[in-house]
N, C-alpha and C. Protein backbone atom coordinates (compact mmCIF):
# COMPACT_ATOMS: atom_id res chain seq x y z
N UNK A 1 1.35 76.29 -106.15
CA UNK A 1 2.02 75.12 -105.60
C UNK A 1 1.12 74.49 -104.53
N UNK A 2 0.52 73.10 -104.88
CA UNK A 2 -0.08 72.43 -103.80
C UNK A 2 0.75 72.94 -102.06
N UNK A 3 -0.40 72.32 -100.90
CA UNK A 3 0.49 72.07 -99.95
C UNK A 3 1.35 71.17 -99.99
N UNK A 4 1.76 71.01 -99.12
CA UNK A 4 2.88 69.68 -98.56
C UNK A 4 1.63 68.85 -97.39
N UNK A 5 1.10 67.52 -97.97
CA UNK A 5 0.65 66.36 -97.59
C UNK A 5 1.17 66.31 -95.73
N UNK A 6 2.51 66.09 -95.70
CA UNK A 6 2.71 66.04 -94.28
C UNK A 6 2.78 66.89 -92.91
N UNK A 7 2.95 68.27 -93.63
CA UNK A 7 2.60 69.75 -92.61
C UNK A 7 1.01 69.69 -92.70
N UNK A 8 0.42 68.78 -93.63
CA UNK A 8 -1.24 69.27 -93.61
C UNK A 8 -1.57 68.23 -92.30
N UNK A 9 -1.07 67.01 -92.45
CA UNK A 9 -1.17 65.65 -91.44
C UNK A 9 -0.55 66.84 -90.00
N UNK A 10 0.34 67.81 -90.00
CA UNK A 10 0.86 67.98 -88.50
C UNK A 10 -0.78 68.81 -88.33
N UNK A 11 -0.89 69.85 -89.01
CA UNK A 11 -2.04 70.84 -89.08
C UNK A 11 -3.62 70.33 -89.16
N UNK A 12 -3.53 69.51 -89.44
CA UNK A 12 -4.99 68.58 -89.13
C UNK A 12 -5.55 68.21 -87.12
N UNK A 13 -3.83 67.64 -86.95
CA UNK A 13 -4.11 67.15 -86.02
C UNK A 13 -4.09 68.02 -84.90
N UNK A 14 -3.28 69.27 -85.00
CA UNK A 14 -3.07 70.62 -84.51
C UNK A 14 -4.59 71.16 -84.26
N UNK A 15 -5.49 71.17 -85.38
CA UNK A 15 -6.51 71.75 -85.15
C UNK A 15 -7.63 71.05 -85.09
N UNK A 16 -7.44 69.73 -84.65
CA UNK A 16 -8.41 69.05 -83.90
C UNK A 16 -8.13 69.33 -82.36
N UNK A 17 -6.71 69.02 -81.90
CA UNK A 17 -6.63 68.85 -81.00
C UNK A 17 -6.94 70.64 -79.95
N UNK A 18 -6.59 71.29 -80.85
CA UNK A 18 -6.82 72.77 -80.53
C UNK A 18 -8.41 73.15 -80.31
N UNK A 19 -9.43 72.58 -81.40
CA UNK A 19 -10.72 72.07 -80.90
C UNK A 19 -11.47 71.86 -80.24
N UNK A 20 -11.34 70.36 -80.25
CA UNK A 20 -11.80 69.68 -79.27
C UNK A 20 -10.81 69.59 -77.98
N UNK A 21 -9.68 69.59 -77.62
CA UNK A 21 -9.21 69.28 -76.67
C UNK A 21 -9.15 70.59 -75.74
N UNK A 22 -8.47 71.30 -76.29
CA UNK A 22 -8.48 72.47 -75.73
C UNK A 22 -9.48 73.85 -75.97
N UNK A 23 -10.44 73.37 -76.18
CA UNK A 23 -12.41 73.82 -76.36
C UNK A 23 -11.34 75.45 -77.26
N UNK A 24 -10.78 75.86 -77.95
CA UNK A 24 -10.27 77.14 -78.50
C UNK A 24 -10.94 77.02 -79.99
N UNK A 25 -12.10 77.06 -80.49
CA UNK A 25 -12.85 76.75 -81.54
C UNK A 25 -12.59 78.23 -82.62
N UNK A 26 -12.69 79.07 -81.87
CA UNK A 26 -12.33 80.77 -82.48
C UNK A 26 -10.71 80.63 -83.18
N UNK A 27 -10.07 80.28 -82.16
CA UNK A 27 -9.01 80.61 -82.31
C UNK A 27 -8.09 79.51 -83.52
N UNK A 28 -8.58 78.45 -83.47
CA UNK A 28 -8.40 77.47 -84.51
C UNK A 28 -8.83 77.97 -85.71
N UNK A 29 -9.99 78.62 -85.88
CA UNK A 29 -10.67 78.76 -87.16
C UNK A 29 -9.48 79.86 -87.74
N UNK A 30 -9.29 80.89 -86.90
CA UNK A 30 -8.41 81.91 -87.29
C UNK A 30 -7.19 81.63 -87.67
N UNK A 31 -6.50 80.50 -87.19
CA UNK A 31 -5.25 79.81 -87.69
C UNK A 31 -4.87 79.18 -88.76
N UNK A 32 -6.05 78.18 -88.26
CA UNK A 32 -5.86 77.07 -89.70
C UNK A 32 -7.24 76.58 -90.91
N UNK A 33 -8.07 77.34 -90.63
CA UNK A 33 -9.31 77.64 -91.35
C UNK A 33 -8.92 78.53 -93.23
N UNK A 34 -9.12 78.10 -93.93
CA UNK A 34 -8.98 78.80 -95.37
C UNK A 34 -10.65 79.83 -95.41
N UNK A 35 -10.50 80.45 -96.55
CA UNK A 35 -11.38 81.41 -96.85
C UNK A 35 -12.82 80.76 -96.76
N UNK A 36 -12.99 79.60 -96.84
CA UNK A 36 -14.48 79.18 -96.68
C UNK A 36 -14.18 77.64 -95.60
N UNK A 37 -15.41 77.76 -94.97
CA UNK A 37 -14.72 76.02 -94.43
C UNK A 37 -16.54 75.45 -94.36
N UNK A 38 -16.49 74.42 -95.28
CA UNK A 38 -17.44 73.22 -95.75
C UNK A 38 -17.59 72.35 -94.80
N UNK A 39 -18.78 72.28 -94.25
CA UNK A 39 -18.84 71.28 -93.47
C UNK A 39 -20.23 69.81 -94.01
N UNK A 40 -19.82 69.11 -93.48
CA UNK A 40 -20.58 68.13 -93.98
C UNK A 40 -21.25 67.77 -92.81
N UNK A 41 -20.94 67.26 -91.97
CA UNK A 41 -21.40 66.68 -90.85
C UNK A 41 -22.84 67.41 -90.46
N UNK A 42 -24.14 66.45 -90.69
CA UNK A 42 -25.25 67.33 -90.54
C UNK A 42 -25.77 67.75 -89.43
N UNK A 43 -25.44 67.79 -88.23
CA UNK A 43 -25.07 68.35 -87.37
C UNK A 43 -24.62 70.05 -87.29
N UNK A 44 -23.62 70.08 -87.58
CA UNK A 44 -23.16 71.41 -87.85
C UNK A 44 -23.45 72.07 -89.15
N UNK A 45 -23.84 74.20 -88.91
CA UNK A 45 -24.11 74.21 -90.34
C UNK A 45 -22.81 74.38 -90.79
N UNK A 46 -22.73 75.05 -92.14
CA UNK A 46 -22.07 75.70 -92.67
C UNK A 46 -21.07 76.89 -92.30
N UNK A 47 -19.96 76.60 -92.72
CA UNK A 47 -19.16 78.24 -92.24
C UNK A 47 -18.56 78.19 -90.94
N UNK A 48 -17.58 79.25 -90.92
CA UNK A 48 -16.75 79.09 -89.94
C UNK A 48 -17.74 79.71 -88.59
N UNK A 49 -18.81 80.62 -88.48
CA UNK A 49 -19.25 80.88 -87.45
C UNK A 49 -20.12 79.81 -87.02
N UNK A 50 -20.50 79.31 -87.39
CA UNK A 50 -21.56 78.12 -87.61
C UNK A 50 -20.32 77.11 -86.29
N UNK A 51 -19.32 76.43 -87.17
CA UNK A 51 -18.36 75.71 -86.34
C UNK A 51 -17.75 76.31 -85.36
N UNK A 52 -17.84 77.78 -84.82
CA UNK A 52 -17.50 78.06 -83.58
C UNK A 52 -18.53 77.94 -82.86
N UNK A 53 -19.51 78.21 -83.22
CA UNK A 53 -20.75 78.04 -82.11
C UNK A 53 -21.13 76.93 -81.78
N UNK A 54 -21.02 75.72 -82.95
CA UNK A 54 -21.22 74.44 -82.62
C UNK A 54 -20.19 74.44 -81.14
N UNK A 55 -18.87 74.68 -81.68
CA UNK A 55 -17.82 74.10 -80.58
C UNK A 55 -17.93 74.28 -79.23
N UNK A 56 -18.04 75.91 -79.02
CA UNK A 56 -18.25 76.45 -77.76
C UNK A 56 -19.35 75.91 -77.23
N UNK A 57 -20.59 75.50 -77.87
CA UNK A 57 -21.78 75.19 -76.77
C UNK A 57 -21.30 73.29 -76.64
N UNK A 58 -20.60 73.03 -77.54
CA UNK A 58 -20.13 71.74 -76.67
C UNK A 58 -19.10 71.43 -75.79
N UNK A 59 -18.26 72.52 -75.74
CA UNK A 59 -17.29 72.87 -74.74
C UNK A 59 -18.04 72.94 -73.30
N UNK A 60 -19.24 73.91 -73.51
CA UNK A 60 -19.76 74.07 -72.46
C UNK A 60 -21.09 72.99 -71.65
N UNK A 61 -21.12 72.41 -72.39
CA UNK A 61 -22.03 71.75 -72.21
C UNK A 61 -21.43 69.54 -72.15
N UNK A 62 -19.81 69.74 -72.50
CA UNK A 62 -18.99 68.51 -71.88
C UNK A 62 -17.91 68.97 -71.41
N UNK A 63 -18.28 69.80 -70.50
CA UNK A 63 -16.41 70.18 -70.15
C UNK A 63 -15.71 68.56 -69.72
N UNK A 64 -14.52 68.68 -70.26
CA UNK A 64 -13.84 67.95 -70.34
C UNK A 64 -13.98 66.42 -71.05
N UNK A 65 -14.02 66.89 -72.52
CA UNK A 65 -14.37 66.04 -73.67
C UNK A 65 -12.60 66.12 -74.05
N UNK A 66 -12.41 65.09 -74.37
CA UNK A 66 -11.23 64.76 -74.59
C UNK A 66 -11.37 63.94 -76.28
N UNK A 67 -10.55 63.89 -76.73
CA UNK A 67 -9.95 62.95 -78.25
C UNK A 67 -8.45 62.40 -77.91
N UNK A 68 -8.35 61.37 -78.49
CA UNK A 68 -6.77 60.45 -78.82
C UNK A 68 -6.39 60.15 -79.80
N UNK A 69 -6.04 60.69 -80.64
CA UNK A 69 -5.07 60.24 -82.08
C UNK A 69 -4.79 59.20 -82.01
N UNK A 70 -5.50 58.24 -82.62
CA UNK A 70 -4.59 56.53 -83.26
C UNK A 70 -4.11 56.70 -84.46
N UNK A 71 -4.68 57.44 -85.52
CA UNK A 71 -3.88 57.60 -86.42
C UNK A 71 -4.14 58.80 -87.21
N UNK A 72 -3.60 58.77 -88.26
CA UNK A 72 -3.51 59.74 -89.29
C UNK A 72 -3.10 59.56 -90.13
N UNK A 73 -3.29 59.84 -92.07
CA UNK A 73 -3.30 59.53 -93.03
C UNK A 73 -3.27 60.66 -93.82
N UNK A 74 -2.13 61.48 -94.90
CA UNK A 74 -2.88 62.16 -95.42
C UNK A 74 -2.15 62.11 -97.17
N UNK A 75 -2.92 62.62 -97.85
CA UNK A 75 -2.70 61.74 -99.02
C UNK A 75 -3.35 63.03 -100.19
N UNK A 76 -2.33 64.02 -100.96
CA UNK A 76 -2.51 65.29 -101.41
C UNK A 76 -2.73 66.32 -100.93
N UNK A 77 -4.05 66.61 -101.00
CA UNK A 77 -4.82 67.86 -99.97
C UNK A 77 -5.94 67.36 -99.44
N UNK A 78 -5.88 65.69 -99.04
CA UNK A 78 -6.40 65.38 -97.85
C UNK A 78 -5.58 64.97 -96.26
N UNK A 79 -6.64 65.03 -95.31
CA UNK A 79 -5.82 64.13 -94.10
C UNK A 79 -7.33 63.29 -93.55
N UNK A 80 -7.01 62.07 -93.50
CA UNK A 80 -7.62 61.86 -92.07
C UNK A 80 -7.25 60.85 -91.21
N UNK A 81 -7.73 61.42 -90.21
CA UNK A 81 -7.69 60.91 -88.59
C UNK A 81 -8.78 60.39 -87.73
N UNK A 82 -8.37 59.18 -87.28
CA UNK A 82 -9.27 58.27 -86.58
C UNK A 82 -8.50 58.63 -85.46
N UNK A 83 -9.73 58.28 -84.21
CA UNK A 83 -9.50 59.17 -82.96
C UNK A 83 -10.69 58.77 -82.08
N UNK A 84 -10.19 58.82 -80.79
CA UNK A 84 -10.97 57.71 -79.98
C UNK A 84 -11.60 59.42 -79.13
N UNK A 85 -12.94 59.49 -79.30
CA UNK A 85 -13.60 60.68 -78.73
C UNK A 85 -14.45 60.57 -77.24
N UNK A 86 -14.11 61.07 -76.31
CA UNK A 86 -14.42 60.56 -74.85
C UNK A 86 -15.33 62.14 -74.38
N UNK A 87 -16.26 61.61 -74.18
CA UNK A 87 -17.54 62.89 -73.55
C UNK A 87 -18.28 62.05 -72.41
N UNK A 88 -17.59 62.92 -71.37
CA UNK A 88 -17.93 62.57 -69.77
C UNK A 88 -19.41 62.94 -70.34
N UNK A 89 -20.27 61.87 -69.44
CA UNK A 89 -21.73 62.10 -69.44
C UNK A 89 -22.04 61.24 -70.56
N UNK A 90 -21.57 60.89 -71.39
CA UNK A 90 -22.41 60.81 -72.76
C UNK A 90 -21.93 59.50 -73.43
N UNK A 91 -22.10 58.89 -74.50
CA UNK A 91 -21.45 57.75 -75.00
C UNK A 91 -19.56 58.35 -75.60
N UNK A 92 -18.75 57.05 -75.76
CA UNK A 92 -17.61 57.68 -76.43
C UNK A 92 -18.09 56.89 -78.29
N UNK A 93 -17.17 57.78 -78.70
CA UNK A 93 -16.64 57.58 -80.42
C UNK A 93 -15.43 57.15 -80.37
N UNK A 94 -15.63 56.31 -81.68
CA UNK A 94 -14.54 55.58 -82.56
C UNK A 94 -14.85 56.97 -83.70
N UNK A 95 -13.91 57.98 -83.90
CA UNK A 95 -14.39 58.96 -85.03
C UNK A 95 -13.43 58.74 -86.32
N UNK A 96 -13.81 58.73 -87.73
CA UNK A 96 -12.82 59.08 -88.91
C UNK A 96 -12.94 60.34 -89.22
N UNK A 97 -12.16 61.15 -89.05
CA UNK A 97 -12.50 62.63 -89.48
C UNK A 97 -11.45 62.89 -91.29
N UNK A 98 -11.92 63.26 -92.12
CA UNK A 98 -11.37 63.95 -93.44
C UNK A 98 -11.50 65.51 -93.20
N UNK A 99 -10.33 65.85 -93.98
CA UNK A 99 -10.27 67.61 -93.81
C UNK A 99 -9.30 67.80 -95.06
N UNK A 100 -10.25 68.71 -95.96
CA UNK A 100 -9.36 68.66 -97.45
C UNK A 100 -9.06 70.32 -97.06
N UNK A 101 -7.78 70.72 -97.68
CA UNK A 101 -6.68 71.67 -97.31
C UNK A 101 -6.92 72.29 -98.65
N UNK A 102 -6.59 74.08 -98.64
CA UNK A 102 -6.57 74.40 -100.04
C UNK A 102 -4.99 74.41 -100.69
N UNK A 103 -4.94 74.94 -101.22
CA UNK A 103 -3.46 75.11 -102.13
C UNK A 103 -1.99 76.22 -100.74
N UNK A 104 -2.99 76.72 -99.73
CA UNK A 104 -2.22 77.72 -99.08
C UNK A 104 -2.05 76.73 -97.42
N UNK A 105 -2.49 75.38 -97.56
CA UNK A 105 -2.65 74.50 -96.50
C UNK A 105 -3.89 74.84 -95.72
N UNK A 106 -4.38 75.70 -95.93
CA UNK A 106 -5.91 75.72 -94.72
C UNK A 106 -6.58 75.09 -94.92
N UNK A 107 -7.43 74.53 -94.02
CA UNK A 107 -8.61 73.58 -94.06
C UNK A 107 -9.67 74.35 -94.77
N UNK A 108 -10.40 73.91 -95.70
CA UNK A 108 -11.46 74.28 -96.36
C UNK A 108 -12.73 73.47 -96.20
N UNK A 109 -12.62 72.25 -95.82
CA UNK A 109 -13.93 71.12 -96.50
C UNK A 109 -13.44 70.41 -95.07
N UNK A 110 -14.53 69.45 -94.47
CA UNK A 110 -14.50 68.56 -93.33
C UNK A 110 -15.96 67.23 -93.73
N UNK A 111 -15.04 66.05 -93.11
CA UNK A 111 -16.31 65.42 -93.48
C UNK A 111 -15.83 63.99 -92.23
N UNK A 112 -17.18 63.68 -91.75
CA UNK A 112 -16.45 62.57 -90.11
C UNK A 112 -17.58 61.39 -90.30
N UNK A 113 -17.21 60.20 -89.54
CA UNK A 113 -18.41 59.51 -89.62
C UNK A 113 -18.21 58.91 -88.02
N UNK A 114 -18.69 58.84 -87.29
CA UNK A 114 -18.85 58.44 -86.04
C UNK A 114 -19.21 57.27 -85.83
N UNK A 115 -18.95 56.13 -84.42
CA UNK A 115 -19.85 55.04 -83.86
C UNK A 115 -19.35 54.98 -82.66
N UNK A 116 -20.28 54.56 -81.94
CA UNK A 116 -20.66 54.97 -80.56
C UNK A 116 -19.88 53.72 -80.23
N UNK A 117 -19.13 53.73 -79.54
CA UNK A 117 -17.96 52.30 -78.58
C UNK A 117 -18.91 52.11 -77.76
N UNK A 118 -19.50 50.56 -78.09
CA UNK A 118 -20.56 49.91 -77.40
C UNK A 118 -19.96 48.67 -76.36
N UNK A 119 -20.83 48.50 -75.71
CA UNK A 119 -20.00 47.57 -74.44
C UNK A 119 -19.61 45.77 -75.04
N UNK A 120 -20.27 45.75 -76.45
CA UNK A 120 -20.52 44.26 -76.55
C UNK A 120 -19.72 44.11 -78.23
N UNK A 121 -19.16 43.29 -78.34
CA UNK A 121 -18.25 43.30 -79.38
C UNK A 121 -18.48 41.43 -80.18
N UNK A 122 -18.27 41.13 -81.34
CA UNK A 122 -18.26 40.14 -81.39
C UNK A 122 -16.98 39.18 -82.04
N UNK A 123 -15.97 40.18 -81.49
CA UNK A 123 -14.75 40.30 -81.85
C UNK A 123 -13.65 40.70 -80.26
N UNK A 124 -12.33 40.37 -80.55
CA UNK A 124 -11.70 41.15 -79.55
C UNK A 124 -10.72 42.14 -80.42
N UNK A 125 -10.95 42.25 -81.50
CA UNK A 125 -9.88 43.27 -82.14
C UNK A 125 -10.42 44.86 -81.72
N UNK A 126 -11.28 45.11 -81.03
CA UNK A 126 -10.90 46.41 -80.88
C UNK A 126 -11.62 47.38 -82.13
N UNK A 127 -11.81 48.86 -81.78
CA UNK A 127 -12.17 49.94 -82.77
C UNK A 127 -10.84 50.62 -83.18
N UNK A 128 -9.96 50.27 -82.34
CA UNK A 128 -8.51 51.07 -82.22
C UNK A 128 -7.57 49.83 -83.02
């Protein structure tokens, strides 16, 4: 039996925000992580130890990196979430994050595309 689409949308955002917000990268993986977790983002490698180590040395290295949910979308055994990403010191993100879920709801697969919220727009609509 597939998951359920909308506990994956609560659980997406659960384990971003568990993440990044609250730097708990171990403890997320152990929760809501499935038997393998795919990463795309070339940045990070592969595998769940891979994405804790990414996390923790950016925990430590922006304490107090924050994210904001504008939205969320999820649609079978996908979700994603656009999310306004704020790193004292550093530029912020406009982020789209995808996170495909297996049949037992865990995240298995991740895939994001980033842009840096620049000061000059040629628009007033906003990234949000």
């Amino acid at each position: 039996m597939p998951s359920d689409p909308q506990t994956n949308k609560q659980n997406a955002i659960a384990f971003y925000d568990m993440m990044f917000n609250q730097c708990e990268p171990r403890a997320v993986i152990e929760q809501f992580a499935g038997d393998e977790y795919i990463q795309h983002n070339p940045h990070v490698a592969d595998g769940k130890e891979a994405f804790i180590a990414y996390f923790e040395r950016m925990a430590a290295e922006y304490p107090g990196k924050t994210t904001h949910f504008k939205r969320a979308f999820a649609d079978a055994d996908h979700v994603i979430l656009h999310c306004h990403q704020i790193w004292p010191g550093s530029d912020d993100y406009a982020g789209i994050d995808i996170f495909r879920f297996d049949e037992h709801g865990k995240i298995v697969e991740h895939w994001d595309v980033l842009q840096v919220i620049g000061d000059h727009s040629e628009n007033s609509n906003g990234l949000f």
